[in-house]
Protein backbone atom coordinates (compact mmCIF):
# COMPACT_ATOMS: atom_id res chain seq x y z
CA UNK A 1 0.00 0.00 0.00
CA UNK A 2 1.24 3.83 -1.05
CA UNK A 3 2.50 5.42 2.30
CA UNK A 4 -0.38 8.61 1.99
CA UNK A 5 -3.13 5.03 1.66
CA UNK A 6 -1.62 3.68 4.89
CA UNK A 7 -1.19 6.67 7.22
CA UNK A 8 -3.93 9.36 6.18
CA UNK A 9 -7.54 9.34 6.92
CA UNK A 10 -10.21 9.65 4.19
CA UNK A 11 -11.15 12.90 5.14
CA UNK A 12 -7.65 14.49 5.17
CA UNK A 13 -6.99 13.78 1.80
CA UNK A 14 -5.00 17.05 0.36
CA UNK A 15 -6.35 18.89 3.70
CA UNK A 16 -4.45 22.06 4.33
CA UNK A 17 -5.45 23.16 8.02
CA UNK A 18 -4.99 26.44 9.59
CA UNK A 19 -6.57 28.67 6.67
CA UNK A 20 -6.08 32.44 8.64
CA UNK A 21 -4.73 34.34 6.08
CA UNK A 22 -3.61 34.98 2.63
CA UNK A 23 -0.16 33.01 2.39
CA UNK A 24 -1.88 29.57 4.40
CA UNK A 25 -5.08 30.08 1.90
CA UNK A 26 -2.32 30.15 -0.81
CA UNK A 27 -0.47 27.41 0.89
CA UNK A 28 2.74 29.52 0.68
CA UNK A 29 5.34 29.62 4.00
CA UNK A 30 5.63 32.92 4.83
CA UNK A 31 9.65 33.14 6.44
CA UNK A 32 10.38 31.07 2.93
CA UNK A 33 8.48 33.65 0.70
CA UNK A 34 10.38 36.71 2.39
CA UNK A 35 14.07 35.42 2.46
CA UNK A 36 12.96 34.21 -1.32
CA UNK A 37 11.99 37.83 -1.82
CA UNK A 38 14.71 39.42 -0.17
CA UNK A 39 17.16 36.89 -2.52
CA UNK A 40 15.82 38.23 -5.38
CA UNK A 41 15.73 41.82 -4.96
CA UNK A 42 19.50 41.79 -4.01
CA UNK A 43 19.99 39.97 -7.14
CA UNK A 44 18.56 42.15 -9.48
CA UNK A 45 20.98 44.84 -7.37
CA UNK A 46 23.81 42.82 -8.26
CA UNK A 47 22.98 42.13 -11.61
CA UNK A 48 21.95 45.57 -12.68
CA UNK A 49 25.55 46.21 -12.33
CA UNK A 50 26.60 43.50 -13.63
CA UNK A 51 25.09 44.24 -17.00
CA UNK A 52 26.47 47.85 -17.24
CA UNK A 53 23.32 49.23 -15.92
CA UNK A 54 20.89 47.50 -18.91
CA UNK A 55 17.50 47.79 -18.14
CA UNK A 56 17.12 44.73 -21.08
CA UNK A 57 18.85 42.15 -18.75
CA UNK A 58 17.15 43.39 -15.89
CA UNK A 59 13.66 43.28 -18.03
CA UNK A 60 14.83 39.31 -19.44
CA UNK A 61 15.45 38.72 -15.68
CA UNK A 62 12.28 39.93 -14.38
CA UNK A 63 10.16 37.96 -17.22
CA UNK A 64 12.04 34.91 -16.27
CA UNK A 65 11.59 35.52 -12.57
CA UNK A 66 7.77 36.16 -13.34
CA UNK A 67 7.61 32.66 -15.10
CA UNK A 68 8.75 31.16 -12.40
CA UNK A 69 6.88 32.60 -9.86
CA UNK A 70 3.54 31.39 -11.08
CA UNK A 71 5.45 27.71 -11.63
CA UNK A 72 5.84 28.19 -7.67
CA UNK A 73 2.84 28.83 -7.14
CA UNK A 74 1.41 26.55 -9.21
CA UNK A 75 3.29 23.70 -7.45
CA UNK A 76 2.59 24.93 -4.07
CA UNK A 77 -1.13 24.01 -4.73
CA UNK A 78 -0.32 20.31 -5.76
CA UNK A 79 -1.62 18.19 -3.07
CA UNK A 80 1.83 15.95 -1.83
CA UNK A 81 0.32 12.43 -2.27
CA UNK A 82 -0.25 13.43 -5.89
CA UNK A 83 3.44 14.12 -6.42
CA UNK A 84 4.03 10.42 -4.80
CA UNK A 85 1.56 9.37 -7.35
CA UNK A 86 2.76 11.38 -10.67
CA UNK A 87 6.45 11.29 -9.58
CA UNK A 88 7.53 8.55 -11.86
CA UNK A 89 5.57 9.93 -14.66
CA UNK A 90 7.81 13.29 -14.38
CA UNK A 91 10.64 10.96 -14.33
CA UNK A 92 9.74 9.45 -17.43
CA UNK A 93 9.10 13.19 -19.03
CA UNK A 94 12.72 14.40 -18.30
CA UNK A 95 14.37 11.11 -19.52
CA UNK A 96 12.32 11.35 -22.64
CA UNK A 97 13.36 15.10 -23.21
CA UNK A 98 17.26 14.30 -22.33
CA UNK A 99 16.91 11.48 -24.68
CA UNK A 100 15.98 13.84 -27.00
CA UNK A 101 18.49 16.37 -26.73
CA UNK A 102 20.95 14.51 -29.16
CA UNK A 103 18.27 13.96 -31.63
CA UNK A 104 17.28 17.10 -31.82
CA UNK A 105 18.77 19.25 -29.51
CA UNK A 106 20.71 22.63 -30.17
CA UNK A 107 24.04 23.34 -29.86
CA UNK A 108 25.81 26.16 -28.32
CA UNK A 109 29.60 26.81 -27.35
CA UNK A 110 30.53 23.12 -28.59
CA UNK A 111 27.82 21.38 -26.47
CA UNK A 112 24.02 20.12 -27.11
CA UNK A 113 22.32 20.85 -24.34
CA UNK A 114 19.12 22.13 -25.32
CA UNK A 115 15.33 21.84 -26.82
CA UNK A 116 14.09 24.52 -29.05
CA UNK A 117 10.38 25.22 -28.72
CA UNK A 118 10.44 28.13 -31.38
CA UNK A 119 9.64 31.15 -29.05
CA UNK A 120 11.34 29.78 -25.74
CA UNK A 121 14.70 27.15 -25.78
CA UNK A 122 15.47 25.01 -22.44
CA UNK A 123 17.52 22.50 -21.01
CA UNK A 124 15.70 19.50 -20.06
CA UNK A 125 18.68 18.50 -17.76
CA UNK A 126 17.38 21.91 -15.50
CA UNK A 127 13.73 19.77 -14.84
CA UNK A 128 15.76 16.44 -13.85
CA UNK A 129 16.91 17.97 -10.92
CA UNK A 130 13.42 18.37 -9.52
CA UNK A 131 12.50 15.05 -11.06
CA UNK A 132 15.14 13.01 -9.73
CA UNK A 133 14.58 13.74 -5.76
CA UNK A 134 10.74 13.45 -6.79
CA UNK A 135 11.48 9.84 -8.17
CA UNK A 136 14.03 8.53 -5.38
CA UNK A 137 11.93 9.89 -2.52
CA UNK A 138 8.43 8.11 -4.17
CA UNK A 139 10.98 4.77 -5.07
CA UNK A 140 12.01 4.78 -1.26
CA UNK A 141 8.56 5.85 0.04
CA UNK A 142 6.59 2.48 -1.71
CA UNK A 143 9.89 0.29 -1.10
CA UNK A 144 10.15 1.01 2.48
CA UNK A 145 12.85 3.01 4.79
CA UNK A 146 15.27 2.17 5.31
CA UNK A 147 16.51 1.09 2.59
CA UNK A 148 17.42 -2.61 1.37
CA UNK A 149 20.00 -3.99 -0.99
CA UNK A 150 17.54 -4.72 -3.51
CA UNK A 151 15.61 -0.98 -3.23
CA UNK A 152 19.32 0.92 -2.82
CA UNK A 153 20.39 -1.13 -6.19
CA UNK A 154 17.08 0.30 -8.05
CA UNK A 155 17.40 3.91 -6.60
CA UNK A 156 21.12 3.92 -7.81
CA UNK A 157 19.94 2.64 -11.21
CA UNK A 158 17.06 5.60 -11.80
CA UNK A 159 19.96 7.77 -10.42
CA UNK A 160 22.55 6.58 -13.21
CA UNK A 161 20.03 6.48 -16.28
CA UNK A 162 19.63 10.64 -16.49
CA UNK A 163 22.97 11.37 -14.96
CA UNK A 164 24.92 9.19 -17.94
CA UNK A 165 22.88 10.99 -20.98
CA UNK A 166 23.65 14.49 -19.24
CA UNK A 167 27.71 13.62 -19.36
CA UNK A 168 27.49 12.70 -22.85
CA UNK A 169 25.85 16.31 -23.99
CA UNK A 170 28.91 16.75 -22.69
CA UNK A 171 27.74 18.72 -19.31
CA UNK A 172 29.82 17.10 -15.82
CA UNK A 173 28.57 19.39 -13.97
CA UNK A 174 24.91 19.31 -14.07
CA UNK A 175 24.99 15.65 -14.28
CA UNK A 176 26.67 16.07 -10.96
CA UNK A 177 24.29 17.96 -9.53
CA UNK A 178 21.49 15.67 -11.04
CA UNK A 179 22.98 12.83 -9.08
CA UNK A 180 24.02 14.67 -5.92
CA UNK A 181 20.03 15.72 -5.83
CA UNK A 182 19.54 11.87 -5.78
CA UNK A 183 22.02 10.77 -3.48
CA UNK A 184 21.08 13.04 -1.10
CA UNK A 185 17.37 11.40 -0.65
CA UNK A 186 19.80 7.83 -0.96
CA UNK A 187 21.39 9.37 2.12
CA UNK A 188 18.72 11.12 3.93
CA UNK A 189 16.32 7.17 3.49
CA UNK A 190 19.05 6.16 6.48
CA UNK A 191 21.15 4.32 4.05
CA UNK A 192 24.28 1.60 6.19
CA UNK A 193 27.43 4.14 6.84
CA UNK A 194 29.18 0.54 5.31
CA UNK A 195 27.37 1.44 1.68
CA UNK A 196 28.53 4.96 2.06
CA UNK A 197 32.39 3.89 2.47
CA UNK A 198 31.92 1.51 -0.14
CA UNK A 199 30.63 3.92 -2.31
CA UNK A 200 33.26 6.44 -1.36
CA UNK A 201 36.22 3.80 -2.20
CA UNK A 202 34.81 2.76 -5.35
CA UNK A 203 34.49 6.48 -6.32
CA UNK A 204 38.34 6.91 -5.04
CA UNK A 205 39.10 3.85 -7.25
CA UNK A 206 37.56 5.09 -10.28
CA UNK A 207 39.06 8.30 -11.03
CA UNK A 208 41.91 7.54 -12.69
CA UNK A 209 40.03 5.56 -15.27
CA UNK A 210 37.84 8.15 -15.22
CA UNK A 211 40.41 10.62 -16.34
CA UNK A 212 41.87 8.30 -18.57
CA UNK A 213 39.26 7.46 -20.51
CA UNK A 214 35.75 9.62 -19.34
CA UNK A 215 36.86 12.84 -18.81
CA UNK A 216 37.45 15.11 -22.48
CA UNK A 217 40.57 17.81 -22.66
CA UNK A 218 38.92 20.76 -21.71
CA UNK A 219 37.46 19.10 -18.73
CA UNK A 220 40.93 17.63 -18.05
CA UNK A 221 42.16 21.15 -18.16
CA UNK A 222 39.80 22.75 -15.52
CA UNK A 223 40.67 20.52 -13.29
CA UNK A 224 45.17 21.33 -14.21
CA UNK A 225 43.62 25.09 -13.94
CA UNK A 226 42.48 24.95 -10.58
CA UNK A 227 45.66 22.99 -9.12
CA UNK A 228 47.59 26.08 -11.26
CA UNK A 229 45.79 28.97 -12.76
CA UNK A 230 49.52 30.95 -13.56
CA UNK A 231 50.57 28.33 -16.34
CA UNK A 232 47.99 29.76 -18.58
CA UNK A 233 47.39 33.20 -17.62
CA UNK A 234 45.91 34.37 -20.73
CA UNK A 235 44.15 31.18 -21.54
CA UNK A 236 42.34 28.49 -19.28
CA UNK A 237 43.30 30.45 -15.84
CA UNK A 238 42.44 33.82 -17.23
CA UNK A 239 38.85 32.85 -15.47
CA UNK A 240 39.89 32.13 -12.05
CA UNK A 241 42.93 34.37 -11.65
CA UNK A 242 40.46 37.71 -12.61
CA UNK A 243 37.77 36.67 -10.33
CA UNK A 244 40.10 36.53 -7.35
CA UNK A 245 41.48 39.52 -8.39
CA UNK A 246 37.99 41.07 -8.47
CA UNK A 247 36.82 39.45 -5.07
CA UNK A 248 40.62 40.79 -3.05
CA UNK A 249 40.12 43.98 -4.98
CA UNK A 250 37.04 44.49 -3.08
CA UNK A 251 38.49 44.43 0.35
CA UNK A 252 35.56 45.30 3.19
CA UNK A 253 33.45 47.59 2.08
CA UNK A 254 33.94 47.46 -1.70
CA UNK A 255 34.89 50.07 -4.30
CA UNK A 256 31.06 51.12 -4.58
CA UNK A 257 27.98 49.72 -6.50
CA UNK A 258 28.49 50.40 -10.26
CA UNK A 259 31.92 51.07 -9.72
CA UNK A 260 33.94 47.66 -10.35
CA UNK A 261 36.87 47.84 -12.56
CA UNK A 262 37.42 44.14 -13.64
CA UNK A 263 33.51 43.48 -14.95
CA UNK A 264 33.26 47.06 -16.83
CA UNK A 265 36.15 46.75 -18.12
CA UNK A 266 35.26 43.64 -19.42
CA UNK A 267 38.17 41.82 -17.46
CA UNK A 268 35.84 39.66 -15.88
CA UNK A 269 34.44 36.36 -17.94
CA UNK A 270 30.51 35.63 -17.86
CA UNK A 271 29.86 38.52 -15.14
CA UNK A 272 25.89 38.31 -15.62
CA UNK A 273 26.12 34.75 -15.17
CA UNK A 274 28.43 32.41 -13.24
CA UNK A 275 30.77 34.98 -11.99
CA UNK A 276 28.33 37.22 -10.76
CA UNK A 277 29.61 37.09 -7.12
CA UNK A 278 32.81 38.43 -8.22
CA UNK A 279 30.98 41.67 -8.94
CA UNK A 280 29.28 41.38 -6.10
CA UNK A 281 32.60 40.56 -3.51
CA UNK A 282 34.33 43.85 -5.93
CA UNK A 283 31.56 46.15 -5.92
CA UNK A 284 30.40 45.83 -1.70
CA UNK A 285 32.74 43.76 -0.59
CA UNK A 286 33.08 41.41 1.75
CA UNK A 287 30.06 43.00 3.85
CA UNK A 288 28.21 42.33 0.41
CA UNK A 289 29.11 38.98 -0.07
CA UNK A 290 28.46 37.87 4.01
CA UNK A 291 24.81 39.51 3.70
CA UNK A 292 23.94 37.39 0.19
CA UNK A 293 25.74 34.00 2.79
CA UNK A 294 23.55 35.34 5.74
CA UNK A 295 20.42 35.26 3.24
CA UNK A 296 21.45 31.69 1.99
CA UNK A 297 21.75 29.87 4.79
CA UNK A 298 18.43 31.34 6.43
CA UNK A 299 16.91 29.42 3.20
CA UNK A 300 18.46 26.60 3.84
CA UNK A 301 17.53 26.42 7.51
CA UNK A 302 13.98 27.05 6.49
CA UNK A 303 13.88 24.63 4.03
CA UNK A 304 15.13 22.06 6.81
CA UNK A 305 12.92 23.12 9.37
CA UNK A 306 10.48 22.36 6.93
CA UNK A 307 12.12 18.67 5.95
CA UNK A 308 12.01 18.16 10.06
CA UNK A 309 8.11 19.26 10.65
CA UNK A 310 6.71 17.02 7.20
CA UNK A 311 4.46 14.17 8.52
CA UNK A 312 5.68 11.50 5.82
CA UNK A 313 8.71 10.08 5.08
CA UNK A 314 8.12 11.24 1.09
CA UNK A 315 7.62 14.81 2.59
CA UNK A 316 11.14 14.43 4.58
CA UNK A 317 13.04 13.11 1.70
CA UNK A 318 11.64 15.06 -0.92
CA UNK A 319 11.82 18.53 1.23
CA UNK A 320 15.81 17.52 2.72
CA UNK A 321 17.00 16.99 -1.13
CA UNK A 322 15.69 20.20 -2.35
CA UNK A 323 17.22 22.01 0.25
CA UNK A 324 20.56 19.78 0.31
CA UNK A 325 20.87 20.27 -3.89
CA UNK A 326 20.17 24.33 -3.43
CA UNK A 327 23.11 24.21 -0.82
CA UNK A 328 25.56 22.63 -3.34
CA UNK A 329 23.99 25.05 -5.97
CA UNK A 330 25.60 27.95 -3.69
CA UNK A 331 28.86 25.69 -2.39
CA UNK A 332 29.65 25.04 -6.26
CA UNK A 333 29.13 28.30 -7.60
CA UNK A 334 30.96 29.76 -4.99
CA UNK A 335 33.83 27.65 -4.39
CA UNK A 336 34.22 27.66 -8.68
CA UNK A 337 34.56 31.59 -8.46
CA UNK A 338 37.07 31.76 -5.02
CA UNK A 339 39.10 29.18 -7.46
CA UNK A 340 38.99 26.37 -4.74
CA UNK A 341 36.31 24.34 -7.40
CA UNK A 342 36.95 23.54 -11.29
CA UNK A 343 34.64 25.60 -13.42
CA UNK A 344 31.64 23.74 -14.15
CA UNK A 345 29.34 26.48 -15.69
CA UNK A 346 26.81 26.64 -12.21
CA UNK A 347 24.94 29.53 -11.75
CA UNK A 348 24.68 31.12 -8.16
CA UNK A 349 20.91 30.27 -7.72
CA UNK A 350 18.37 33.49 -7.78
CA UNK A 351 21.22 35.62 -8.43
CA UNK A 352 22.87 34.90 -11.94
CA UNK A 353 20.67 36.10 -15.04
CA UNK A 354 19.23 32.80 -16.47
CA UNK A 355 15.96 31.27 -17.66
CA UNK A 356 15.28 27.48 -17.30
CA UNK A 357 17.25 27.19 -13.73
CA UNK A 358 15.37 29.97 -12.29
CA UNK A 359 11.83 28.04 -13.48
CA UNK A 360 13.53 25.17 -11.83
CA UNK A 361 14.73 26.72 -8.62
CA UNK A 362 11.83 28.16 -8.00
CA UNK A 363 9.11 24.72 -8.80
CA UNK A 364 11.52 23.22 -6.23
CA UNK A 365 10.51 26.13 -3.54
CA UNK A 366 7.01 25.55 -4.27
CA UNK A 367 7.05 22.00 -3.98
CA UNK A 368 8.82 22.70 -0.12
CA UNK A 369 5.80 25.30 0.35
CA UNK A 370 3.07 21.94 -0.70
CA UNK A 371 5.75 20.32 2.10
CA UNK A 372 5.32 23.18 4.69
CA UNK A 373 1.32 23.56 4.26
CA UNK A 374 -0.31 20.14 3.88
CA UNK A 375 -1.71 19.15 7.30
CA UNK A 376 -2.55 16.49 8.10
CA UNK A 377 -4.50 13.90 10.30
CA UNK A 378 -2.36 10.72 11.47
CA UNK A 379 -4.30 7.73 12.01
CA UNK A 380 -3.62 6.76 15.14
């Protein structure tokens, strides 16, 4: 029997309780909604400068940001047993689509990555991440928790399908994100600490075949970048060795908002997108970058606090992986820009101008909102 059959009465079906105002009649969580608001404005701060004041990146971003919005509010209204029910269905989707992508997909800087719809163009590998944690968490949920050999073996399998045709686009690292957003619901089931060091020495024992024979040149070369960014100072380092320089050159307070040398001067690679921190750390300085962590980690407590308080093991799951893949989302981005991370083309989440990731980010909110604001009556 489905885990919402066993433990819910008839009556509580899709139930949302407490129905005193405006955000619990919209079944939105109120702290999330603010620190989601408060996210966003700074970004469009940041990336106002960040585009040499254009109001048509800040007018792309806003569109994109009011896309997404109604997808969160959208999925906040889903009832959660009937993302247990559909999850493998949206599994299927995505796999279709990133099947799809190398049939028909378009390229762009020497990689196919992306469906072309006429009017709009996205990257199906974007919608895995929210399918994959929907998949694992419904897989675990009917299997049972924790965890057996047989059920781990399956979950590992519907994590390995998606992540395998986004490496071959070529794109590491959102197929490591894609698993990561899997593992973490692997983790979070209560899976043996003995299948966790296996896992961890089989990964240790794989990477030099990996490099040998996986890995192409210019991935290869990120990673000989990061150990030294001065061998090619005007090639593959030029990346990492002018963020840093933007990030120390903002010291404290910063040199002042529109006033950063190294992105309007056009020093600075992909400043709108995945180095839009470095404008940030330049511009305000460290004080700027600690108030954007500050922000980030309240998000990520919420979205915990949330995981903690859900009344089904499909809620935990589900709610713990979102928040777990949006904290790598920030570690990645982050850690890629301060040059301690190979670049692997991650935007910082809310913050970077983008389209299909922001739709994404934000249906994965949502779905923590349906988390936070389903109540419901136990049968004792």
């Amino acid at each position: 029997m489905a885990e919402y059959d066993r433990y819910l009465t008839e009556d509580s079906r899709g139930d949302f309780k407490h129905r005193n105002s405006v955000l619990n009649a919209l079944h939105l969580d109120g702290w999330l909604l603010a620190l989601l608001v408060a996210l966003v404005t700074y970004g469009f701060f940041v990336l106002f400068s960040a585009s040499d004041g254009s109001q048509a990146a800040l007018i792309r971003q806003a569109r994109n940001f009011a896309i997404a919005t109604v997808a969160m509010l959208v999925a906040s209204q889903i009832r959660l047993d009937t993302y247990y029910r559909w999850a493998p269905l949206f599994y299927v989707a995505a796999l279709l689509l990133l099947v799809a992508v190398p049939l028909f997909g378009v390229g762009a800087k020497g990689a196919q990555r992306w469906l072309s719809l006429g009017v709009i163009r996205f990257q199906p590998s974007e919608l895995m991440k929210l399918a994959m944690p929907l998949m694992v968490a419904s897989w675990f949920s009917r299997q049972g928790i924790p965890p057996r050999p047989r059920s781990l073996l399956g979950a590992l399998m519907i994590i390995a399908l998606p992540a395998g045709l986004i490496v071959i686009q070529p794109d590491l690292g959102t197929s490591l994100l894609v698993a990561a957003s899997g593992l973490f619901v692997v983790f979070m089931a209560g899976v043996s600490w003995w299948y966790i060091a296996g896992a961890a020495t089989l990964f240790l024992m794989s990477a030099w075949p990996a490099w040998l024979f996986v890995l192409k040149d210019y991935q290869k070369q990120r990673i000989l970048t990061l150990l030294d960014p001065e061998s090619d100072k005007l090639g593959a380092g030029w990346n990492i060795i002018q963020s840093k320089t933007a990030i120390g050159s903002g010291g404290w307070s910063g040199k002042g908002w529109l006033s950063g040398t190294q992105s309007h001067l056009d020093f600075l690679p992909e400043s709108q997108t995945d180095f839009i921190i470095a404008v940030l750390a330049e511009e305000l300085g460290l004080r700027g970058v600690v108030l954007l962590l500050i922000i980030y980690a309240l998000i990520i407590w919420r979205g915990f606090a949330i995981s903690v308080r859900a009344q089904t093991g499909f809620g935990r799951l589900l709610a713990s992986s979102i928040t777990l893949t949006f904290f790598v989302y920030v570690f990645v981005n982050m850690g890629m820009v301060a040059g301690i991370l190979p670049v692997v083309g991650v935007p910082l989440p809310l913050v970077s101008a983008g389209g299909t990731s922001i739709v994404t980010l934000m249906l994965g909110f949502g779905v923590l909102m349906a988390v936070s604001a389903e109540k419901r009556v136990i049968r004792q």
